[in-house]
N, C-alpha and C. Protein backbone atom coordinates (compact mmCIF):
# COMPACT_ATOMS: atom_id res chain seq x y z
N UNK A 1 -8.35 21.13 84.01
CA UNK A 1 -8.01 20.79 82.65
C UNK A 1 -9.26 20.91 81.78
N UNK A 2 -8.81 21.53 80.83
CA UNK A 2 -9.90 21.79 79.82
C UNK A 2 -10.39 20.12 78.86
N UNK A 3 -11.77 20.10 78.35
CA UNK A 3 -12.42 19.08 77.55
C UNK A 3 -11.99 19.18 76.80
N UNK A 4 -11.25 17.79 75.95
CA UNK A 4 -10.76 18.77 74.67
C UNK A 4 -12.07 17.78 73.57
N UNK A 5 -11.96 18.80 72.69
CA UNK A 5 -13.48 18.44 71.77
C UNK A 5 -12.64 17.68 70.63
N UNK A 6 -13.14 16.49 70.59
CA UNK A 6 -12.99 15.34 69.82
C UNK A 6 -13.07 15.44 68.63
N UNK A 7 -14.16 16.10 68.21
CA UNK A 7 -14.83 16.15 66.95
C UNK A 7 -14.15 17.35 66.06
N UNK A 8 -13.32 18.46 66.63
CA UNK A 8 -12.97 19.92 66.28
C UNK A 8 -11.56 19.22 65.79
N UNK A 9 -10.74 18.53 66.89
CA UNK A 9 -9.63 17.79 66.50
C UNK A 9 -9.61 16.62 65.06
N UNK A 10 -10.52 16.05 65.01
CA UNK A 10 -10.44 14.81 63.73
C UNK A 10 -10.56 15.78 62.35
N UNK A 11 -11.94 16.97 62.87
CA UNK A 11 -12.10 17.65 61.36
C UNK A 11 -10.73 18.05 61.14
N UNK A 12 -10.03 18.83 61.96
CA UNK A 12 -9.11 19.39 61.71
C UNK A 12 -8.02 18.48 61.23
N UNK A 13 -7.87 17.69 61.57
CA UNK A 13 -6.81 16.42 60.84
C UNK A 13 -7.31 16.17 59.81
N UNK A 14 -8.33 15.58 59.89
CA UNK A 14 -8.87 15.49 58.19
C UNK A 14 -8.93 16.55 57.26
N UNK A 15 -8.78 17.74 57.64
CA UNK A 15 -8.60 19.55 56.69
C UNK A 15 -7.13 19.23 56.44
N UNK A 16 -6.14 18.68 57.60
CA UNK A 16 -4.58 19.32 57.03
C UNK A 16 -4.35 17.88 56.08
N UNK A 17 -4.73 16.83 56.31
CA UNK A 17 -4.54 15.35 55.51
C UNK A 17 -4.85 15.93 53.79
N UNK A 18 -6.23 16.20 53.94
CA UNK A 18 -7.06 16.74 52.41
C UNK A 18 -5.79 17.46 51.85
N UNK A 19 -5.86 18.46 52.51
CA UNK A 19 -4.76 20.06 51.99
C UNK A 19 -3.89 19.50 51.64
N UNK A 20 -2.88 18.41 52.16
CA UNK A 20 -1.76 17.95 52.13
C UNK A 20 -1.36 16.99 50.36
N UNK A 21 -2.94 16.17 50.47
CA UNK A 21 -3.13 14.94 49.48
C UNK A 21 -3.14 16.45 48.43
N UNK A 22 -3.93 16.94 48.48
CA UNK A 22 -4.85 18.01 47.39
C UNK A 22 -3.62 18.46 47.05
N UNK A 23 -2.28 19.25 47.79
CA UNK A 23 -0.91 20.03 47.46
C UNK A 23 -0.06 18.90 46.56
N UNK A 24 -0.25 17.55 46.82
CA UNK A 24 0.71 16.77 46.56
C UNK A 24 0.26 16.28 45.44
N UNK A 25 -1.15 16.51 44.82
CA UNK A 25 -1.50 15.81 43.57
C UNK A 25 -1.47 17.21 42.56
N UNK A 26 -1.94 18.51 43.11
CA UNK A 26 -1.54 19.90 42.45
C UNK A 26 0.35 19.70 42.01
N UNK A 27 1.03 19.35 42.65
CA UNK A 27 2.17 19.20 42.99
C UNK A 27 3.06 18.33 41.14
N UNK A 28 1.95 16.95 41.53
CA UNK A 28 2.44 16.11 40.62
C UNK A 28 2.36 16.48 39.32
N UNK A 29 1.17 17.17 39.16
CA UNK A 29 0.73 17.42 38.05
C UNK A 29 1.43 18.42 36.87
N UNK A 30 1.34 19.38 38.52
CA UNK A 30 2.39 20.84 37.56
C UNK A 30 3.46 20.12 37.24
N UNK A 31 4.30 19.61 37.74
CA UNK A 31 5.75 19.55 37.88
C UNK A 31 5.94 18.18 37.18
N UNK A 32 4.95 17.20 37.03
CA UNK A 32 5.36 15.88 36.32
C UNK A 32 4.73 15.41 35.29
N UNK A 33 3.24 15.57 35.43
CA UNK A 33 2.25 14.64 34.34
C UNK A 33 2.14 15.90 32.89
N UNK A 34 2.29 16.85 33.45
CA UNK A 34 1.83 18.34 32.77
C UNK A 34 3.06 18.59 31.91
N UNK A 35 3.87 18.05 32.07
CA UNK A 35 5.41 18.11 30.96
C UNK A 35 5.66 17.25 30.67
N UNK A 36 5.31 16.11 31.23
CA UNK A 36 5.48 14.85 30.54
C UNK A 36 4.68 14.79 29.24
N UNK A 37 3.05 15.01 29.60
CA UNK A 37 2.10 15.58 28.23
C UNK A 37 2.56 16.36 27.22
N UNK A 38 3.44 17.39 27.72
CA UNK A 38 3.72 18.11 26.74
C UNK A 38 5.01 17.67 26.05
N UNK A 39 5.90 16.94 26.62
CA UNK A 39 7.31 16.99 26.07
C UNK A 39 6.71 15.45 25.09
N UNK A 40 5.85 14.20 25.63
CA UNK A 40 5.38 13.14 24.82
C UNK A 40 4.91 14.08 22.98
N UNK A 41 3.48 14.81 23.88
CA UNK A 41 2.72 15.19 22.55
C UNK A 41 3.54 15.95 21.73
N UNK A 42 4.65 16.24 21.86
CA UNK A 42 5.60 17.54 20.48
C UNK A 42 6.65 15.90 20.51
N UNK A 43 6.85 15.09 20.58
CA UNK A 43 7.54 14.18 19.33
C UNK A 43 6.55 14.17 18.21
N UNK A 44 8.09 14.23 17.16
CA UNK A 44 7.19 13.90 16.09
C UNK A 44 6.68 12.28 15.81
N UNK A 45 5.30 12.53 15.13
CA UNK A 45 4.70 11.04 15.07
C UNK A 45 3.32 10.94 16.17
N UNK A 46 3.56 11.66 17.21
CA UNK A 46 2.42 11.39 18.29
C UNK A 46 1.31 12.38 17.88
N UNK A 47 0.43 11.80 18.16
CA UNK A 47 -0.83 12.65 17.82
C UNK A 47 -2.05 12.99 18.73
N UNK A 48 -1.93 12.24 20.11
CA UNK A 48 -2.26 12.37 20.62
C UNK A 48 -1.36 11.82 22.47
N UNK A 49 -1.65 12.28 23.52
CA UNK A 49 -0.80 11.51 24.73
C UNK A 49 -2.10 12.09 25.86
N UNK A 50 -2.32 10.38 26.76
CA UNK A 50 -3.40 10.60 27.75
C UNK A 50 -2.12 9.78 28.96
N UNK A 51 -2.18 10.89 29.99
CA UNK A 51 -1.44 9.84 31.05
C UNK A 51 -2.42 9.68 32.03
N UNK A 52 -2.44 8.25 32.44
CA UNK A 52 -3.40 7.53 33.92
C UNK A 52 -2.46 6.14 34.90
N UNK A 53 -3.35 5.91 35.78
CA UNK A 53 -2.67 5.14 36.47
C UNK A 53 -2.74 3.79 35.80
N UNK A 54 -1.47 2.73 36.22
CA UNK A 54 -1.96 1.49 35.19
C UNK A 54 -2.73 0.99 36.92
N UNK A 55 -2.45 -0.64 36.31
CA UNK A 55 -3.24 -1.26 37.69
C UNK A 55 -2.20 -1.27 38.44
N UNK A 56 -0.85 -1.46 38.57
CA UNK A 56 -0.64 -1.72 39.67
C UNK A 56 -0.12 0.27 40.32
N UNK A 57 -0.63 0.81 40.32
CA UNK A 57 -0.43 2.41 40.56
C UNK A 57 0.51 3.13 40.02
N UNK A 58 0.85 2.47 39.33
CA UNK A 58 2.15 3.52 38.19
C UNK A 58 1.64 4.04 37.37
N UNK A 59 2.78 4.98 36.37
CA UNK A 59 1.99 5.75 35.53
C UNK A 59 2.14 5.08 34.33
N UNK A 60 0.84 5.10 34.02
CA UNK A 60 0.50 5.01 32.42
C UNK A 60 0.87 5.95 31.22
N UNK A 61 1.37 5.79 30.17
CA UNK A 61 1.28 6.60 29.07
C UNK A 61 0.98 6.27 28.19
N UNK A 62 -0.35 6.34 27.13
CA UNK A 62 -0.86 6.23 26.37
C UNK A 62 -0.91 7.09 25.45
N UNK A 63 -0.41 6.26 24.33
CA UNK A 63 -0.23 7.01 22.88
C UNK A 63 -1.06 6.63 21.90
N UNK A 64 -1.27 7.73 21.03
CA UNK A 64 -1.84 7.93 19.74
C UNK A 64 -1.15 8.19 18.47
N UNK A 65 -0.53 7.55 17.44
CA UNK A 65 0.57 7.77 16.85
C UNK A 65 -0.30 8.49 15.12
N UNK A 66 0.29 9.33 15.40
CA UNK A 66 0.14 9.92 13.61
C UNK A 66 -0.04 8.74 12.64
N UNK A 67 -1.19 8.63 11.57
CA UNK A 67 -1.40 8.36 10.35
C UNK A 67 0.19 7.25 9.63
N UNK A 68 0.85 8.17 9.75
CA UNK A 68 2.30 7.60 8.93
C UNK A 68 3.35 7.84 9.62
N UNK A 69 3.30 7.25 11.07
CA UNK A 69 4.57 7.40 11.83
C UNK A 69 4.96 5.85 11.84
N UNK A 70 5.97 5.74 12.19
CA UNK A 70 6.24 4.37 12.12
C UNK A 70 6.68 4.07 13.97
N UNK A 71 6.03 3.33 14.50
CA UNK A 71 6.35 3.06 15.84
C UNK A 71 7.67 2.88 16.32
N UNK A 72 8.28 2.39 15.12
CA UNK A 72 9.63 2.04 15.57
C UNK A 72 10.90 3.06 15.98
N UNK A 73 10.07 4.59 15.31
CA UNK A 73 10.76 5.60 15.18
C UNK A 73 10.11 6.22 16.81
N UNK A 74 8.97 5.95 16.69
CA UNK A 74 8.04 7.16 18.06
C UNK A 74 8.53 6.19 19.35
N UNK A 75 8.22 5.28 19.09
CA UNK A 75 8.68 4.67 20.59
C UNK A 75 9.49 4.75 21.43
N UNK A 76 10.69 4.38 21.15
CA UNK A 76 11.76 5.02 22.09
C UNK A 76 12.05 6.33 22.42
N UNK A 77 11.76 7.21 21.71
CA UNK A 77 11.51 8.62 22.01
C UNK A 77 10.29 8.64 23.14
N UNK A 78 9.25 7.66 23.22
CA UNK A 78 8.12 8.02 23.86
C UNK A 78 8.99 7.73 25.35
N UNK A 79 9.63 6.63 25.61
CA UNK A 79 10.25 5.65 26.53
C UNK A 79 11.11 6.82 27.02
N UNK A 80 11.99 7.42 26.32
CA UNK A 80 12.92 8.17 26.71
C UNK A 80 12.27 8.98 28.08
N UNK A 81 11.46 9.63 26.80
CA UNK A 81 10.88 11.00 27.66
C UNK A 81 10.20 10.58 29.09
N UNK A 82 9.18 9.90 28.65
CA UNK A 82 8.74 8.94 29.83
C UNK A 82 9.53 8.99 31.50
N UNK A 83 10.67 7.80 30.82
CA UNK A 83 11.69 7.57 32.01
C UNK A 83 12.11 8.19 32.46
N UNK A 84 12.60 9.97 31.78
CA UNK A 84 13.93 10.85 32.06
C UNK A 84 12.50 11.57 33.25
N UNK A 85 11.13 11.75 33.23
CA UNK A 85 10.08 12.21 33.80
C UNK A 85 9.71 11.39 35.35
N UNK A 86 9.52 10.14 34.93
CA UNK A 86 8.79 9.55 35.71
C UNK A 86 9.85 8.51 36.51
N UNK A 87 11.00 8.40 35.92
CA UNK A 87 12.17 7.34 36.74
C UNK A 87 11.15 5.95 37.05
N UNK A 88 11.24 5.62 37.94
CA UNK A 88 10.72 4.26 38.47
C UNK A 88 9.04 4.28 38.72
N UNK A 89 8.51 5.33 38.43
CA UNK A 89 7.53 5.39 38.75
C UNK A 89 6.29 4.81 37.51
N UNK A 90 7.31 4.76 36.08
CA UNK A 90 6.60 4.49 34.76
C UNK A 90 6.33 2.97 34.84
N UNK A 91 4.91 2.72 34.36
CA UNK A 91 4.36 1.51 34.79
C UNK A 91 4.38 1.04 33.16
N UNK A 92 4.27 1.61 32.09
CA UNK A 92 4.41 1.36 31.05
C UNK A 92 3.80 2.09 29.94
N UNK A 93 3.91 2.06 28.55
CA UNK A 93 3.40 2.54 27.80
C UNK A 93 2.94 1.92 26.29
N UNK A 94 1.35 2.73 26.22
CA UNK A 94 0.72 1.56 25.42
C UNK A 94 0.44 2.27 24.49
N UNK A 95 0.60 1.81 23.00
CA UNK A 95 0.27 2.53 21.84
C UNK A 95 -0.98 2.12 21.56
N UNK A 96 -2.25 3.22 21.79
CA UNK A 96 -3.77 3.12 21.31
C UNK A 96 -3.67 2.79 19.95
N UNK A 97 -4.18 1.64 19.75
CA UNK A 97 -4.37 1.25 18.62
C UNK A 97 -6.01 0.86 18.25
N UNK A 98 -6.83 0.45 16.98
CA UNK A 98 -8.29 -0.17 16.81
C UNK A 98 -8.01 -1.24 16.14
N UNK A 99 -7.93 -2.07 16.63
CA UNK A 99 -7.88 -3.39 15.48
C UNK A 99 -9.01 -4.14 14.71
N UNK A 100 -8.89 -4.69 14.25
CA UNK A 100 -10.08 -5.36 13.38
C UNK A 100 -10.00 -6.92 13.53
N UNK A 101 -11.15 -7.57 13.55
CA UNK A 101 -11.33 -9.28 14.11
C UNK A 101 -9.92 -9.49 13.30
N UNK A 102 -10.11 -9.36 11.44
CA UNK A 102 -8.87 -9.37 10.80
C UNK A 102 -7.45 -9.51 11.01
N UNK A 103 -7.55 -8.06 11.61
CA UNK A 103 -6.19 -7.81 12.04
C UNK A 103 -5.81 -8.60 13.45
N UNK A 104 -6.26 -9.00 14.32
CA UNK A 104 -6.40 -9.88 15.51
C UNK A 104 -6.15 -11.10 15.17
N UNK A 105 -6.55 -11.77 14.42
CA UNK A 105 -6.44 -13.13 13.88
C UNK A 105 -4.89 -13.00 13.03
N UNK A 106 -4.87 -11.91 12.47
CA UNK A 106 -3.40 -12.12 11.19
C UNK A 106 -2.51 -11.90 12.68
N UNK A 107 -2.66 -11.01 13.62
CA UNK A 107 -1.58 -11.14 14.77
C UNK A 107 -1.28 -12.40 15.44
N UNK A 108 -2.85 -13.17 15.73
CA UNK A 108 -2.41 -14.32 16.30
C UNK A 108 -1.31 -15.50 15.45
N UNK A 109 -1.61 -15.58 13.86
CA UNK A 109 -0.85 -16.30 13.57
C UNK A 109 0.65 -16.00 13.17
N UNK A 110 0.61 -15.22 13.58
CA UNK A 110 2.18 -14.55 14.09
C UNK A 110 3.24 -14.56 14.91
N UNK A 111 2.21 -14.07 16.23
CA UNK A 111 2.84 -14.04 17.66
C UNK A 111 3.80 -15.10 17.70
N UNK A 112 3.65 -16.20 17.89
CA UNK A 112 4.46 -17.32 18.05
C UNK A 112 5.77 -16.88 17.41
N UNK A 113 6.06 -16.52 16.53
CA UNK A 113 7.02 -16.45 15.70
C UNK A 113 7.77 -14.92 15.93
N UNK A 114 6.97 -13.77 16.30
CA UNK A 114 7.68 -13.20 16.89
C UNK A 114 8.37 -13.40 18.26
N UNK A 115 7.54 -13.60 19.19
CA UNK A 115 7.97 -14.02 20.48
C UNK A 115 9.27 -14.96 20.42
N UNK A 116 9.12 -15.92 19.42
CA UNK A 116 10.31 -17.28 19.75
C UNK A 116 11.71 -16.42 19.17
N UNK A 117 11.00 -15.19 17.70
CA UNK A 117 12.15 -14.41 17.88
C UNK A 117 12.73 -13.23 18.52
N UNK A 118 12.43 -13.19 19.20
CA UNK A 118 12.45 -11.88 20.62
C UNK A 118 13.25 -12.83 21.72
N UNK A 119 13.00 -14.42 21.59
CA UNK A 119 13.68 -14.76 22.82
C UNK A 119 14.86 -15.48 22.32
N UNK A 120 15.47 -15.84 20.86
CA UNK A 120 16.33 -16.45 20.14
C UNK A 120 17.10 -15.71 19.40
N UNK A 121 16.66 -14.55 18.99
CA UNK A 121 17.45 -13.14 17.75
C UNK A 121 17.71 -13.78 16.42
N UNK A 122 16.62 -14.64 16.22
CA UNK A 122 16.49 -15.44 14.96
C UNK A 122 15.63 -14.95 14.03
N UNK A 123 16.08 -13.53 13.58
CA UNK A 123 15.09 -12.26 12.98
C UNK A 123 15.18 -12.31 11.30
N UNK A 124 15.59 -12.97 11.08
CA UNK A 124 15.80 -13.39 9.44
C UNK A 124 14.57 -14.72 9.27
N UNK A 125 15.03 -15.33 9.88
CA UNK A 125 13.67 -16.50 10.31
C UNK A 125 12.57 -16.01 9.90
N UNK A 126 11.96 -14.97 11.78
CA UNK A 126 11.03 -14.81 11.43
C UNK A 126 10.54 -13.55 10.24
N UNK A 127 11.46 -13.02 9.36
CA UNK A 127 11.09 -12.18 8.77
C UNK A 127 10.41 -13.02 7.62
N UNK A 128 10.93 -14.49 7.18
CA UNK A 128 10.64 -15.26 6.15
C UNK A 128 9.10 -15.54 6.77
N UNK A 129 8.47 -16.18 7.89
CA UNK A 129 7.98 -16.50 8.23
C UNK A 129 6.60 -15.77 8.10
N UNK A 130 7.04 -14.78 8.76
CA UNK A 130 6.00 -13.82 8.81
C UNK A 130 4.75 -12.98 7.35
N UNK A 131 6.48 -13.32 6.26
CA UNK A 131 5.76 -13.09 4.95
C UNK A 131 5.35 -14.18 4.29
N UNK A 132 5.45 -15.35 4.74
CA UNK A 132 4.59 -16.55 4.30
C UNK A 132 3.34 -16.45 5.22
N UNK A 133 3.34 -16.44 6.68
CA UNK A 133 1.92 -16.33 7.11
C UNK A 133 0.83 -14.87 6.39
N UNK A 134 1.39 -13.77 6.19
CA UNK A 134 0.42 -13.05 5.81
C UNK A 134 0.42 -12.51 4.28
N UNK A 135 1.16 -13.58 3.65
CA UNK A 135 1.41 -13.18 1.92
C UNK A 135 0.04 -12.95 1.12
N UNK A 136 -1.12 -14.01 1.49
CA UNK A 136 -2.00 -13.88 0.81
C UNK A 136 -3.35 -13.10 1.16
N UNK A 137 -3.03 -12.31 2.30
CA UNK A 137 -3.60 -10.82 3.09
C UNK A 137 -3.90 -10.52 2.09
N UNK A 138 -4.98 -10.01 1.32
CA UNK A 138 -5.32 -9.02 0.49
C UNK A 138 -5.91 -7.58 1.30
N UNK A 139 -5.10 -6.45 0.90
CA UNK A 139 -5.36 -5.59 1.41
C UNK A 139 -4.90 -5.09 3.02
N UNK A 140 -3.91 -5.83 3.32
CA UNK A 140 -3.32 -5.92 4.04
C UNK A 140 -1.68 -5.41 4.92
N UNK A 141 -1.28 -4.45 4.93
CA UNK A 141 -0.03 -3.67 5.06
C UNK A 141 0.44 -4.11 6.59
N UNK A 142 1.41 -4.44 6.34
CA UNK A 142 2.43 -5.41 7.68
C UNK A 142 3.90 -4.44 7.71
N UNK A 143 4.19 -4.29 8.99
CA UNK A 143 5.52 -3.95 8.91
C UNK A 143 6.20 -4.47 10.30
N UNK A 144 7.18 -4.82 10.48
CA UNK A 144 7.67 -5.67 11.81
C UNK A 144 9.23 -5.24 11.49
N UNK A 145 9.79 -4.39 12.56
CA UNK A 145 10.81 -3.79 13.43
C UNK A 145 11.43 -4.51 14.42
N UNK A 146 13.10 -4.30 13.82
CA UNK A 146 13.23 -5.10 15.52
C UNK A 146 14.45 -4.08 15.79
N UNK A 147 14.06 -3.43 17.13
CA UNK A 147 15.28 -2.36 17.92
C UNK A 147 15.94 -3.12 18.84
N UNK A 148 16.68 -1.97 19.18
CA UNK A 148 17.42 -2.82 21.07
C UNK A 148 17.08 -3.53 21.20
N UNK A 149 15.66 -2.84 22.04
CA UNK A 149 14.97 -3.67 22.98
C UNK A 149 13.88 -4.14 22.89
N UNK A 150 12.98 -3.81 22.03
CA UNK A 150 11.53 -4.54 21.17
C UNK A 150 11.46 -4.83 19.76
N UNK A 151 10.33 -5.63 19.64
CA UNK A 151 10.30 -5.99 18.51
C UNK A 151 8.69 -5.04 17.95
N UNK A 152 9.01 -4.06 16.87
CA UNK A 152 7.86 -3.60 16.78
C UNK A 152 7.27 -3.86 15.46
N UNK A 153 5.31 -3.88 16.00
CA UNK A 153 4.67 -4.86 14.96
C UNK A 153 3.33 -4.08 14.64
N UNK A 154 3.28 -3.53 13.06
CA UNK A 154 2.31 -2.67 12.74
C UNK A 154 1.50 -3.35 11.82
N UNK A 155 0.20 -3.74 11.93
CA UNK A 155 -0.74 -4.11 10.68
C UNK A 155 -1.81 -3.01 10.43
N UNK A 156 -1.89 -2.99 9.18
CA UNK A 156 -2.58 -1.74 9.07
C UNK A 156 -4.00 -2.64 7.74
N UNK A 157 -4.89 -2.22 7.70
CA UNK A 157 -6.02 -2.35 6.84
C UNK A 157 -7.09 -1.23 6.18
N UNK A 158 -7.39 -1.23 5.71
CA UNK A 158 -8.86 0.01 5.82
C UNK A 158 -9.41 0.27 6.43
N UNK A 159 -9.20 1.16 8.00
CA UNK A 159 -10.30 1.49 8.21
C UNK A 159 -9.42 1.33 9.94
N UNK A 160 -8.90 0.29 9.70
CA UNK A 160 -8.28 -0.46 11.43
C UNK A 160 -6.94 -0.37 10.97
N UNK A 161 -5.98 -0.42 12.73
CA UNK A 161 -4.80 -1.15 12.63
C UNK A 161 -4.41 -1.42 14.35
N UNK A 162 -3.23 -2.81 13.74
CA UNK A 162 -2.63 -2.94 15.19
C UNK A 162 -1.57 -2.70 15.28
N UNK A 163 -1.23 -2.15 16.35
CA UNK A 163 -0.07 -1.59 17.18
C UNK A 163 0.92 -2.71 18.45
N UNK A 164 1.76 -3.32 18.08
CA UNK A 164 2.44 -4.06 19.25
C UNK A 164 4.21 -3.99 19.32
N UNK A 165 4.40 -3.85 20.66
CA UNK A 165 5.53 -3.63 20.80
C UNK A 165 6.22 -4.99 21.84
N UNK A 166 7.06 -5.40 21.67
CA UNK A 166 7.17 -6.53 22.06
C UNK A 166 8.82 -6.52 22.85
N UNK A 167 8.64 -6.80 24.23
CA UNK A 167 10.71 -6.21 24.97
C UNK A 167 11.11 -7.32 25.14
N UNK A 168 12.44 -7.18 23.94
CA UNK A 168 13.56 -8.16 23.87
C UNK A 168 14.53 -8.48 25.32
N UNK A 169 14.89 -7.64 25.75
CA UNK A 169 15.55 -8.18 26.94
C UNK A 169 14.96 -8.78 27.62
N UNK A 170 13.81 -8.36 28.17
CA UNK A 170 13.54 -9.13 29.25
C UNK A 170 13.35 -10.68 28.73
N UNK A 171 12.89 -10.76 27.98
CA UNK A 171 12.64 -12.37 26.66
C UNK A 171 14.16 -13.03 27.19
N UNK A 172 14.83 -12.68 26.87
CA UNK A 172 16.29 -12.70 26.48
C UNK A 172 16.86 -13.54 28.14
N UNK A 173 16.44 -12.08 28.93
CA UNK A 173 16.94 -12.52 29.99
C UNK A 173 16.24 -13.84 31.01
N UNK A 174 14.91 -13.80 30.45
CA UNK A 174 13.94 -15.04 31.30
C UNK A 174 14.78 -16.28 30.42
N UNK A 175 15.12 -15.94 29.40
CA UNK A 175 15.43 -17.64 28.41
C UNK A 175 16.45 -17.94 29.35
N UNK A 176 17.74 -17.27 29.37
CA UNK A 176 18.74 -17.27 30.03
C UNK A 176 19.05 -17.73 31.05
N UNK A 177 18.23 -17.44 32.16
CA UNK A 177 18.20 -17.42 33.57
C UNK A 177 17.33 -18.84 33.72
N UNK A 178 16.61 -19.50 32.74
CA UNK A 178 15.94 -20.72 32.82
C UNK A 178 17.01 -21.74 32.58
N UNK A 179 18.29 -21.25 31.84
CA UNK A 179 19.22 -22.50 31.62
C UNK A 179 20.10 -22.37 32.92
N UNK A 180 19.76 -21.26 33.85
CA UNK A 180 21.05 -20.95 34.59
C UNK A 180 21.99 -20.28 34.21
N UNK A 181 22.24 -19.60 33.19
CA UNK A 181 23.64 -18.44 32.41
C UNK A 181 23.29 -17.41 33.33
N UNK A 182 24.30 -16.86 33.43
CA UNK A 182 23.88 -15.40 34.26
C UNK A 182 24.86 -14.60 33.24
N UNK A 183 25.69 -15.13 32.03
CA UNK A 183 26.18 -14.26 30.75
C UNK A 183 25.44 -14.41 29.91
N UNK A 184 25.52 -13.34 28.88
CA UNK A 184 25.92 -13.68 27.94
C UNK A 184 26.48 -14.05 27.02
């Protein structure tokens, strides 16, 4: 019986493993991340699309939204495309935004009031609400959306703005499931 060489065998496993990983990420790319890029970046409104992994290994899609798009319009189009691409594999998607201390602070005294309406559909509320917390913003442009399934929240200033999208169901469904309803 012949020696068999130890070392000729592992390289060689480790050549067809590489080849294999290397085919399967050539693979993903052509056929998934590479049309996903392209079918994201031609909605109108997007101005830019970077896809990466989030943390827990799914895919990321990160957007850049045109000057004067309104999120409420790009988003679900982004989601669409996304999902019809990536099925279960989409870890989520985040609209690149720059905010300003400003704009951070006018969000914080907000949040509350969106959130309680994302988990109540008490959207008249917070629409009053919202224009009493940031009425005396000077220089300040607010716009707050509510779709299906998020509530979307644009502040814009000179120079900065923030971008937040906020998902009603799941809100909806944690309130729910805390009283015990399994209806609606």
């Amino acid at each position: 019986m012949r020696q068999l060489k130890i070392p000729v065998i592992v390289a060689t496993f480790a050549a067809v493993v590489a080849l294999g990983v290397g085919l399967r990420q050539a693979y993903v790319a052509a056929r998934i991340l590479d049309p996903l890029s392209s079918d994201a970046a031609a909605l109108p409104g997007v101005a830019a699309v970077e896809i990466g992994t989030g943390r827990d290994g799914r895919v990321e899609v990160r957007a850049v939204l045109a000057r004067d798009a309104r999120v409420e319009e790009v988003y679900p189009g982004l989601e669409a495309v996304a999902k019809a691409r990536l099925g279960a594999r989409l870890g989520g998607i985040v609209i690149v935004d720059d905010p300003s201390p400003r704009l951070e602070a006018a969000y914080h005294r907000i949040h509350f009031t969106l959130y309680e309406a994302a988990a109540t559909g008490r959207f008249a509320a917070m629409a009053r609400e919202i224009d009493e917390a940031l009425r005396d913003e000077e220089g300040l442009e607010y716009r707050v959306a509510v779709g299906d399934e998020h509530l979307f929240v644009h502040l814009r200033e000179e120079g900065a703005e923030l971008v937040r999208v906020i998902p009603r169901i799941a809100l909806l469904e944690a309130a729910f499931a805390s009283k015990g309803w399994t209806e609606w």
